[in-house]
Protein backbone atom coordinates (compact mmCIF):
# COMPACT_ATOMS: atom_id res chain seq x y z
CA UNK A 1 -136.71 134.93 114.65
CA UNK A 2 -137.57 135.72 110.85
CA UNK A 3 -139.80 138.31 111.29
CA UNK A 4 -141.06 139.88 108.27
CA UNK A 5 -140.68 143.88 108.18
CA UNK A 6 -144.33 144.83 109.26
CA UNK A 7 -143.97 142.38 112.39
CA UNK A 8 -140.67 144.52 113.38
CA UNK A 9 -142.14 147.67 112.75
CA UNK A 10 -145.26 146.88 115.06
CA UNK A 11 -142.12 145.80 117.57
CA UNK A 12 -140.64 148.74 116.90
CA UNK A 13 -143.89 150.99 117.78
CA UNK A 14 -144.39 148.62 121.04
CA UNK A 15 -140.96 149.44 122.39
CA UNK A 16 -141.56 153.22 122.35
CA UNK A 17 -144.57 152.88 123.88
CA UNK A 18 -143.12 150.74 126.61
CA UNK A 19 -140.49 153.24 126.99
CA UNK A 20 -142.54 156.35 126.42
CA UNK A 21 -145.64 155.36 128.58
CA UNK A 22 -145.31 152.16 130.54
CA UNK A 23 -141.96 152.97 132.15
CA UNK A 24 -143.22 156.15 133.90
CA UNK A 25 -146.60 154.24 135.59
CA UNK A 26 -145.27 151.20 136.48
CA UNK A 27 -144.28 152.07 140.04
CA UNK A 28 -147.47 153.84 140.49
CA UNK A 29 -149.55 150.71 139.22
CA UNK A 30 -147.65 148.55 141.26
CA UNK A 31 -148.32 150.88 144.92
CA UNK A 32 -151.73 151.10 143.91
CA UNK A 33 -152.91 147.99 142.72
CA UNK A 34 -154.90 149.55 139.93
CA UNK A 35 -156.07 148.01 136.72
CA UNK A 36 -154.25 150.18 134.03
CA UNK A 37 -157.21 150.82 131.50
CA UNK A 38 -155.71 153.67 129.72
CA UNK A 39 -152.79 151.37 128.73
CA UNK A 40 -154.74 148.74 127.90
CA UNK A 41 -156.84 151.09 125.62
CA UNK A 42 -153.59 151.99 124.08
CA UNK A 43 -152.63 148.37 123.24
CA UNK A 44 -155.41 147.81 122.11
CA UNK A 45 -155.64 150.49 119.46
CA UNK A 46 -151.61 149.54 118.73
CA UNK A 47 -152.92 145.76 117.75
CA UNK A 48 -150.93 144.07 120.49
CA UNK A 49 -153.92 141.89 121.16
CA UNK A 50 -154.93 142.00 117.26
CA UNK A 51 -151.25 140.70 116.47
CA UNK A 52 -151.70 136.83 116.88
CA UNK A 53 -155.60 136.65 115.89
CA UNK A 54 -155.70 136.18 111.61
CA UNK A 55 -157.04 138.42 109.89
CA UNK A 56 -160.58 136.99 109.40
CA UNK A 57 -161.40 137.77 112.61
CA UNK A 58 -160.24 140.76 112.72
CA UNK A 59 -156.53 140.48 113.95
CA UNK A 60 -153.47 141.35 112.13
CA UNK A 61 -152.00 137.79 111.23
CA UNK A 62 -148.72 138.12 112.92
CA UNK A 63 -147.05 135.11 114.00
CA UNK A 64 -146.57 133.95 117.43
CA UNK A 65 -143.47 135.61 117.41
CA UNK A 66 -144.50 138.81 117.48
CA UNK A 67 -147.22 138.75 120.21
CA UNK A 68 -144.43 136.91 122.31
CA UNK A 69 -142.07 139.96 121.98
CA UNK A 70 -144.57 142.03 122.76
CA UNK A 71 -144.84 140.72 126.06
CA UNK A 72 -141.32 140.62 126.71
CA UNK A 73 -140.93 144.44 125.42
CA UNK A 74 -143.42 145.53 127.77
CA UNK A 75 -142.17 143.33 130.54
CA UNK A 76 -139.10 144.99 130.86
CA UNK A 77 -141.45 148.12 131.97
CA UNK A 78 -144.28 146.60 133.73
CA UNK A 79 -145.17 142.91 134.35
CA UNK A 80 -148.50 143.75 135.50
CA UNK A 81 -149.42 145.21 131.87
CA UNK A 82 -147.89 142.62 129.74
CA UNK A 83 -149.90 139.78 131.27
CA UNK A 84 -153.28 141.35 130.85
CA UNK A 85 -152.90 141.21 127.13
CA UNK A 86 -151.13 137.69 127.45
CA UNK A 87 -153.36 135.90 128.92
CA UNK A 88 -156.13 136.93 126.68
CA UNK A 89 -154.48 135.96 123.85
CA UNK A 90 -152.26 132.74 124.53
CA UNK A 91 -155.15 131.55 127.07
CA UNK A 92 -158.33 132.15 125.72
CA UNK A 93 -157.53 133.12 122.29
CA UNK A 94 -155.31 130.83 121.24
CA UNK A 95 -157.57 127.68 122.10
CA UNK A 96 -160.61 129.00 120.84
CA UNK A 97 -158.51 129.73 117.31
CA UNK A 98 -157.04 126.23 117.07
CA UNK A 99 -160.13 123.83 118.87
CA UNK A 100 -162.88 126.09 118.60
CA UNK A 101 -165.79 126.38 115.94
CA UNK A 102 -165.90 128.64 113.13
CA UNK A 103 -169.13 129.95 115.33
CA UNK A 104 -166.78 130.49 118.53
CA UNK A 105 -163.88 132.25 116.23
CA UNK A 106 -166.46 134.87 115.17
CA UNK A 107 -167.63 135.25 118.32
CA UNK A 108 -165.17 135.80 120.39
CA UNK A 109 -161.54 135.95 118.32
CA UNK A 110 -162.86 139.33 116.71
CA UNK A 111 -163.57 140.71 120.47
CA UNK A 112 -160.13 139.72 121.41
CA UNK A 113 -158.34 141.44 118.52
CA UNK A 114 -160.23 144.92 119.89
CA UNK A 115 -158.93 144.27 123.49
CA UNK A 116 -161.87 142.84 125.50
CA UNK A 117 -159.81 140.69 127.92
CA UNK A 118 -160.51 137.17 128.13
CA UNK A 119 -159.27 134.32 131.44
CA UNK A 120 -158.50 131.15 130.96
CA UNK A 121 -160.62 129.39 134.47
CA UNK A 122 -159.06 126.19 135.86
CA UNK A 123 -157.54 126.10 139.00
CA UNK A 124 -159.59 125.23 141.68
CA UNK A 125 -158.95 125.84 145.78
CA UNK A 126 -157.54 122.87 147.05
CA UNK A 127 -156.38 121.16 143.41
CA UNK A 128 -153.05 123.03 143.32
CA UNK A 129 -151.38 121.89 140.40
CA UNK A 130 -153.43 118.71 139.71
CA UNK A 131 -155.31 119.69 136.99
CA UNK A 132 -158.03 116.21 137.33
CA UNK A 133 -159.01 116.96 140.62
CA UNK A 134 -161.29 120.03 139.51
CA UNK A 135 -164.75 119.48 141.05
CA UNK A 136 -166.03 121.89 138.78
CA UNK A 137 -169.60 119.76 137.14
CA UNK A 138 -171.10 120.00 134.06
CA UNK A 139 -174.67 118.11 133.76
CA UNK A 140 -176.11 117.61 130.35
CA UNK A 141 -179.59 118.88 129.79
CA UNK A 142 -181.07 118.61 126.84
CA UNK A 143 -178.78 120.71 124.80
CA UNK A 144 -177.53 122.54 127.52
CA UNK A 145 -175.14 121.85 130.03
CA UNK A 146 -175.41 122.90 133.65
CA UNK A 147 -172.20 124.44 135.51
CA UNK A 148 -171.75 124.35 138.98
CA UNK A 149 -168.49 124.72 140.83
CA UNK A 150 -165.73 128.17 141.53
CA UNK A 151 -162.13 128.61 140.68
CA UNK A 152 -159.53 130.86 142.15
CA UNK A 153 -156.41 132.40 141.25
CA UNK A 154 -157.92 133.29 137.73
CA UNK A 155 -155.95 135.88 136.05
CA UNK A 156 -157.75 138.90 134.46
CA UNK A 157 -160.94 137.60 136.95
CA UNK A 158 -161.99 141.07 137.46
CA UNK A 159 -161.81 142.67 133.70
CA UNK A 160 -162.35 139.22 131.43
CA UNK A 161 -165.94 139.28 129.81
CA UNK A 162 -165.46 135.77 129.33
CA UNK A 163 -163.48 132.67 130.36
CA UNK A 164 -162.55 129.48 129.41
CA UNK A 165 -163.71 126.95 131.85
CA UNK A 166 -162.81 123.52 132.59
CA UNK A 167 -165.68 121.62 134.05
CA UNK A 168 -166.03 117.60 134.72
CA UNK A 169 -168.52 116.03 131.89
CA UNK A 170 -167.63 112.40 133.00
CA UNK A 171 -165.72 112.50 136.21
CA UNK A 172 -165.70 108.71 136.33
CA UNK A 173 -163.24 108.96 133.09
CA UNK A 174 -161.44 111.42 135.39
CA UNK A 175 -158.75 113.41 133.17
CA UNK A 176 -160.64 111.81 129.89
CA UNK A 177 -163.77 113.20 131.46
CA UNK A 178 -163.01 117.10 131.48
CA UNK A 179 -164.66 120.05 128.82
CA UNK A 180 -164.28 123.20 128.49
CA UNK A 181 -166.71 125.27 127.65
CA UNK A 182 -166.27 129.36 126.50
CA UNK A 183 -168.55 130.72 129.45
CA UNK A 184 -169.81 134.88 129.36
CA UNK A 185 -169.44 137.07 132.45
CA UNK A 186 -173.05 137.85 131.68
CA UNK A 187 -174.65 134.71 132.02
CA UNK A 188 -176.87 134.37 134.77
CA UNK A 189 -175.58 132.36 137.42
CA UNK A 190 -171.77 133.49 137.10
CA UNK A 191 -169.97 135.67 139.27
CA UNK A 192 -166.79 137.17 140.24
CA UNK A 193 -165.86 136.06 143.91
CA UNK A 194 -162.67 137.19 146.06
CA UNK A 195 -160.16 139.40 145.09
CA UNK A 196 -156.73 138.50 145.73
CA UNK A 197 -154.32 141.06 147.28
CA UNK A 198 -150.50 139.60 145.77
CA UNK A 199 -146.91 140.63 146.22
CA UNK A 200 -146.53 141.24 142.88
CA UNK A 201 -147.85 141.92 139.14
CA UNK A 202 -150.65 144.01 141.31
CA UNK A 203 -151.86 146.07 138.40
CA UNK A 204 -153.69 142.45 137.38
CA UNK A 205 -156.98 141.50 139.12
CA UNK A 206 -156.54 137.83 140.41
CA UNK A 207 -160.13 136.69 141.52
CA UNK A 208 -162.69 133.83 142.20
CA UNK A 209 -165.21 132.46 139.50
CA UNK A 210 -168.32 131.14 140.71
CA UNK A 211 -170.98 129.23 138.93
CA UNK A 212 -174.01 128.66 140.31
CA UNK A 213 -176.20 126.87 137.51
CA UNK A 214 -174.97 128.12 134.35
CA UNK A 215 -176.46 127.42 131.49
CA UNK A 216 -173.72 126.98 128.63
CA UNK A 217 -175.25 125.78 125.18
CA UNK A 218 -173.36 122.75 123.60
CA UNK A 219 -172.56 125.42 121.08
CA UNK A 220 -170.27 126.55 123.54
CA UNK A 221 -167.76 123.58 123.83
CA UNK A 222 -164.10 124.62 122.74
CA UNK A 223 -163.22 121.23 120.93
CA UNK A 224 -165.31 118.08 122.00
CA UNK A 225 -167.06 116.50 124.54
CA UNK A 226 -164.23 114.63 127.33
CA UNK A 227 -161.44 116.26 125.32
CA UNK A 228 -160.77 119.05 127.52
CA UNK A 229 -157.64 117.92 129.60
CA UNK A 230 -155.64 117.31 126.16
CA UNK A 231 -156.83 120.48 124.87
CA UNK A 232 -155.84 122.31 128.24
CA UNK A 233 -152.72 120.85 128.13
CA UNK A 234 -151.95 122.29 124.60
CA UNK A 235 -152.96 125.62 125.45
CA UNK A 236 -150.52 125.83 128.75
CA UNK A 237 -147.41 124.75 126.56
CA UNK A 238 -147.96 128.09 124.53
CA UNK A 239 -149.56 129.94 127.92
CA UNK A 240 -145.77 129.04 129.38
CA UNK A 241 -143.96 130.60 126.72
CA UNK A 242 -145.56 133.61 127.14
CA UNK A 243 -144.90 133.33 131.19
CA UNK A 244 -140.88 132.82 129.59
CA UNK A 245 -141.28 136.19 127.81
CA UNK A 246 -142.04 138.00 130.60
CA UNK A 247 -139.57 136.47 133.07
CA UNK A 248 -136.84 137.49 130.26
CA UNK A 249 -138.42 140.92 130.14
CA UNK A 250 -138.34 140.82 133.78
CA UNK A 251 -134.65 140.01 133.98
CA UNK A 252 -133.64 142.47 131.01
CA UNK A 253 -134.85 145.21 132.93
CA UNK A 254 -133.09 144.02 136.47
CA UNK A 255 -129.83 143.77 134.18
CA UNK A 256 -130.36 147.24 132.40
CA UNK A 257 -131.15 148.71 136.46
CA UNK A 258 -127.33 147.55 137.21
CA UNK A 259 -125.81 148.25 134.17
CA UNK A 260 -127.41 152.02 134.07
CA UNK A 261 -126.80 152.79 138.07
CA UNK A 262 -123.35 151.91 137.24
CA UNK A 263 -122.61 153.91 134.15
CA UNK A 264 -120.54 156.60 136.09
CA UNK A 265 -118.85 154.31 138.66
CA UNK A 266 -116.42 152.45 135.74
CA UNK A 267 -113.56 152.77 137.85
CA UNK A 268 -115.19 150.77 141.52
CA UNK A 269 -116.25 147.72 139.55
CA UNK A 270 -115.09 144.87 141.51
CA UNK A 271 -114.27 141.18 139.95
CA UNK A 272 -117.42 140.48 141.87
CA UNK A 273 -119.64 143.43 140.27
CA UNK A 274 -118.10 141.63 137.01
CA UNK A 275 -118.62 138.17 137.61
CA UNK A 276 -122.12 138.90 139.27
CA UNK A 277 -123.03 140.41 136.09
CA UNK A 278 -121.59 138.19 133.62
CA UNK A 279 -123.73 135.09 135.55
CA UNK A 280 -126.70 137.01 134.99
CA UNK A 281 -126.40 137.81 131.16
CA UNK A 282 -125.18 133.92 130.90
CA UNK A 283 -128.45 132.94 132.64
CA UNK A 284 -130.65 135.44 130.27
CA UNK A 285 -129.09 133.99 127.62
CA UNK A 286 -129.54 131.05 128.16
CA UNK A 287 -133.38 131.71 128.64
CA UNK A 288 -133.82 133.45 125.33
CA UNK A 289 -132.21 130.32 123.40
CA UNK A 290 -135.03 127.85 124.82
CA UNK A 291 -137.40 130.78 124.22
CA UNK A 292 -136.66 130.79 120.88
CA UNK A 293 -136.40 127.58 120.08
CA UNK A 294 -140.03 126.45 121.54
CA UNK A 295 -141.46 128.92 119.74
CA UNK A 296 -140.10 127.84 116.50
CA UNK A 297 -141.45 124.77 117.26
CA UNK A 298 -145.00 125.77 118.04
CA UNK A 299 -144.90 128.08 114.59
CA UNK A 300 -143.59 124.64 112.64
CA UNK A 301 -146.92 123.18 114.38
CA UNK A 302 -144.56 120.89 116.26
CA UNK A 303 -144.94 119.45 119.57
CA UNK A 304 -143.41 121.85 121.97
CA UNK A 305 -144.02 120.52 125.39
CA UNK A 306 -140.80 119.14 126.37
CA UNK A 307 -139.25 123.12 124.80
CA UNK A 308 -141.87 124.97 126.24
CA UNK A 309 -141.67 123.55 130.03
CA UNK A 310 -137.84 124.03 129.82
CA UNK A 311 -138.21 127.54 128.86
CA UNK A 312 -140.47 127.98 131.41
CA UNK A 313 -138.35 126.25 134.10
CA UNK A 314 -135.12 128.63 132.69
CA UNK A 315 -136.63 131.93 132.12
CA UNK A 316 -138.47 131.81 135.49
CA UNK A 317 -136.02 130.53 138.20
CA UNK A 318 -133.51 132.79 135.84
CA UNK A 319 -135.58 135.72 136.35
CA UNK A 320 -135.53 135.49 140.20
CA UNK A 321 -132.07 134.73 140.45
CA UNK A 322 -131.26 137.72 138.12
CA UNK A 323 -133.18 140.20 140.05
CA UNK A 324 -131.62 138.72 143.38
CA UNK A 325 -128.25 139.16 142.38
CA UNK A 326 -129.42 142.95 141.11
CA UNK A 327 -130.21 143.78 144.71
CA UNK A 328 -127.04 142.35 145.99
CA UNK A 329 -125.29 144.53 143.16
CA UNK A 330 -127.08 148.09 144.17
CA UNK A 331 -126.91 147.67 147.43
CA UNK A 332 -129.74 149.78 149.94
CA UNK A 333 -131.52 151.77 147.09
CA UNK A 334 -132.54 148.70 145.32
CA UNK A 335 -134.70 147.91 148.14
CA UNK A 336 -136.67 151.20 147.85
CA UNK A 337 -138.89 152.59 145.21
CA UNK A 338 -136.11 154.53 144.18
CA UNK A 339 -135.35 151.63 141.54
CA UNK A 340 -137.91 149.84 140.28
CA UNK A 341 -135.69 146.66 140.94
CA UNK A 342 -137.28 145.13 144.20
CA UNK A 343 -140.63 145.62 142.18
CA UNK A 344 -138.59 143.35 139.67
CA UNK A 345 -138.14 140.76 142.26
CA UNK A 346 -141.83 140.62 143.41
CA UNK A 347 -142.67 140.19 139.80
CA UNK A 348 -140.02 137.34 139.21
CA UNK A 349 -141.51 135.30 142.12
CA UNK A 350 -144.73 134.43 140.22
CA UNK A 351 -143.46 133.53 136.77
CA UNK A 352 -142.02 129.94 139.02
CA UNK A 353 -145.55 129.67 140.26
CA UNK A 354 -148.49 130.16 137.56
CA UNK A 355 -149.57 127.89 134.67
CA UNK A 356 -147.88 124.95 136.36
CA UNK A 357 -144.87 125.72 138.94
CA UNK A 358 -141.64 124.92 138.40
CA UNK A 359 -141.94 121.78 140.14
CA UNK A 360 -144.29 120.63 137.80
CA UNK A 361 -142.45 121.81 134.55
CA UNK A 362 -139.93 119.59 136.46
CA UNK A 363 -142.03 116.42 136.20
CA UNK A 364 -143.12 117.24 132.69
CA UNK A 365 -139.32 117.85 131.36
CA UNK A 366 -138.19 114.19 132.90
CA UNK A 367 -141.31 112.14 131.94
CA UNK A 368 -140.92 113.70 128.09
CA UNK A 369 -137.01 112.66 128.18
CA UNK A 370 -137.78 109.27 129.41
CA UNK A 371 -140.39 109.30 126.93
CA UNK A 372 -137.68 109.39 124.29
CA UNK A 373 -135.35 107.53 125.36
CA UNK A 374 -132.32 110.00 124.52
CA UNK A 375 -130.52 112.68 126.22
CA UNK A 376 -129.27 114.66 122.95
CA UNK A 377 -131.02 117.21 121.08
């Protein structure tokens, strides 16, 4: 990554405070399934979410580089934080920046680059991974449009002040029928439904959106009318590169947990401590190289679906194997709160589920190959 010296610097100050502050309430976020404000606050102030958004809008004009490190950095500490920050940016952020209008940018973009969390609203209870099926309506009146519908399993649900929303305009055109629209907690007719109790990355609020005849102003569109699917599926091949970074944070902390509970214990390594370990650094490795190279790809303004679902695919099925093999490696105390590394685990699980499981990323990976008609790169 060429990272000019500011851009390492603001890494630099991120790393101490995921040492200095994140490391020591993780396991307390994590038993107690609370939102961490205070941290939030902190990134906030430190420009985390400010780093991606330019500088019109009150950001700092980083590249995607640096907000991506960011997460990884504070992954190693805390899953649960990094994603709150995230998903506001890569999510909502980043599609209002590249589809929105200059009218949506100041409205929202400058909000993001303070902290106010944002939720990207699209999966729907029964749809699983088929993004078309959404039964989510949007009737044109006048110049309003009229939402009706509820999605689940939206990140940030609890916190965001507003949410991207995708929301059938045409539902005869089926995936060349879908919108989305940039829709405000406070509007009347929204409302936050269920909360969802998870294994893991507790400290997040996963929740229900309802709409019960919202009225969103045409104003409100992110990109055009029908365009939405295309426009959703840009926005998930950055959203996945930022689930990448934090299953490599993930697994960089599981690998520092072995490496660190062994420091005094030189002499007992086995061949199969060794070759257990050396599996997992070839795996993270392996991660961080298709990291790397779909973000370079996104920054050239490339497209990076084929890189982005493969460093999805890696980093996340990496991440649970890595923290597996950690808990084979430290034995009994790795399954207590004595180590943060079955916390680890719990966290890995997700990063194969959420903005498109593995399974999916799968699909995508083999269609895009076929698609080219070549097997080298």
């Amino acid at each position: 990554m060429n990272l000019s010296v500011p851009e390492r610097q603001k890494l630099k100050e991120v790393e101490d405070f995921a040492i200095s502050r994140v490391r020591d309430r993780a396991t307390e976020i994590d038993e107690s399934s609370r939102y961490p404000e205070d941290l939030i606050g902190e990134m906030a102030k430190m420009g985390i979410f400010a780093a991606y958004i330019p500088r019109e809008y009150g950001g700092l004009g980083f590249s995607l580089s640096t907000l991506m490190e960011s997460i990884r950095i504070v992954s190693r500490e805390c899953a649960s934080t990094s994603l709150i920050p995230d998903v506001t940016v890569s999510l909502f952020g980043e599609p209002v920046l590249k589809y929105g209008t200059e009218s949506l940018k100041q409205k929202y973009l400058s909000r993001v680059s303070k902290g106010t969390i944002g939720a990207l609203a699209i999966t729907e209870p029964g749809t699983g991974s088929d993004a078309v099926a959404i039964t989510t309506s949007a009737e044109k009146k006048g110049d309003r449009f009229i939402l009706n519908g509820g999605k689940t399993f939206i990140t940030n649900g609890g916190e965001a002040q507003f949410f991207l929303v995708s929301a059938m305009t045409s539902p005869e055109k089926k995936h060349h029928g879908m919108t989305l629209f940039a829709v405000d907690k406070e509007m009347s007719g929204l409302s936050i439904g269920k909360e969802f109790h998870k294994m893991g990355i507790r400290g997040t609020s996963t929740t229900e959106v309802l709409m019960d005849h919202v009225e969103v102003e045409e104003e409100q569109i992110v990109g055009k009318v029908n365009d939405g699917f295309r426009i959703e599926m840009d926005t998930l091949n950055v959203g996945r590169i930022g689930i990448a970074s934090q299953a490599i944070g993930i697994s960089e902390g599981a690998i520092r947990d072995v490496i660190s509970s062994n420091d005094g214990q030189k002499s007992s390594r086995s061949e199969n401590f060794l070759f257990k370990l050396a599996d997992m650094v070839n795996m993270l490795h392996s991660s961080v190289t298709k990291y790397n190279e779909s973000i370079e790809l996104v920054e050239a303004g490339k497209d990076s679906t084929l890189l982005s679902s493969m460093s999805k695919l890696q980093a996340g099925d990496s991440a649970v194997k890595i923290t597996e093999e950690a808990i084979h490696l430290l034995g009994y105390r790795a399954m207590t709160a004595e180590l943060p590394t079955e916390r680890r685990f719990r966290e890995a699980k997700i990063t194969q589920i959420y903005e498109g499981t593995n399974e999916i990323q799968r699909m995508i990976i083999a269609r895009e190959i076929l698609k080219m008609g070549r097997t080298s790169f």
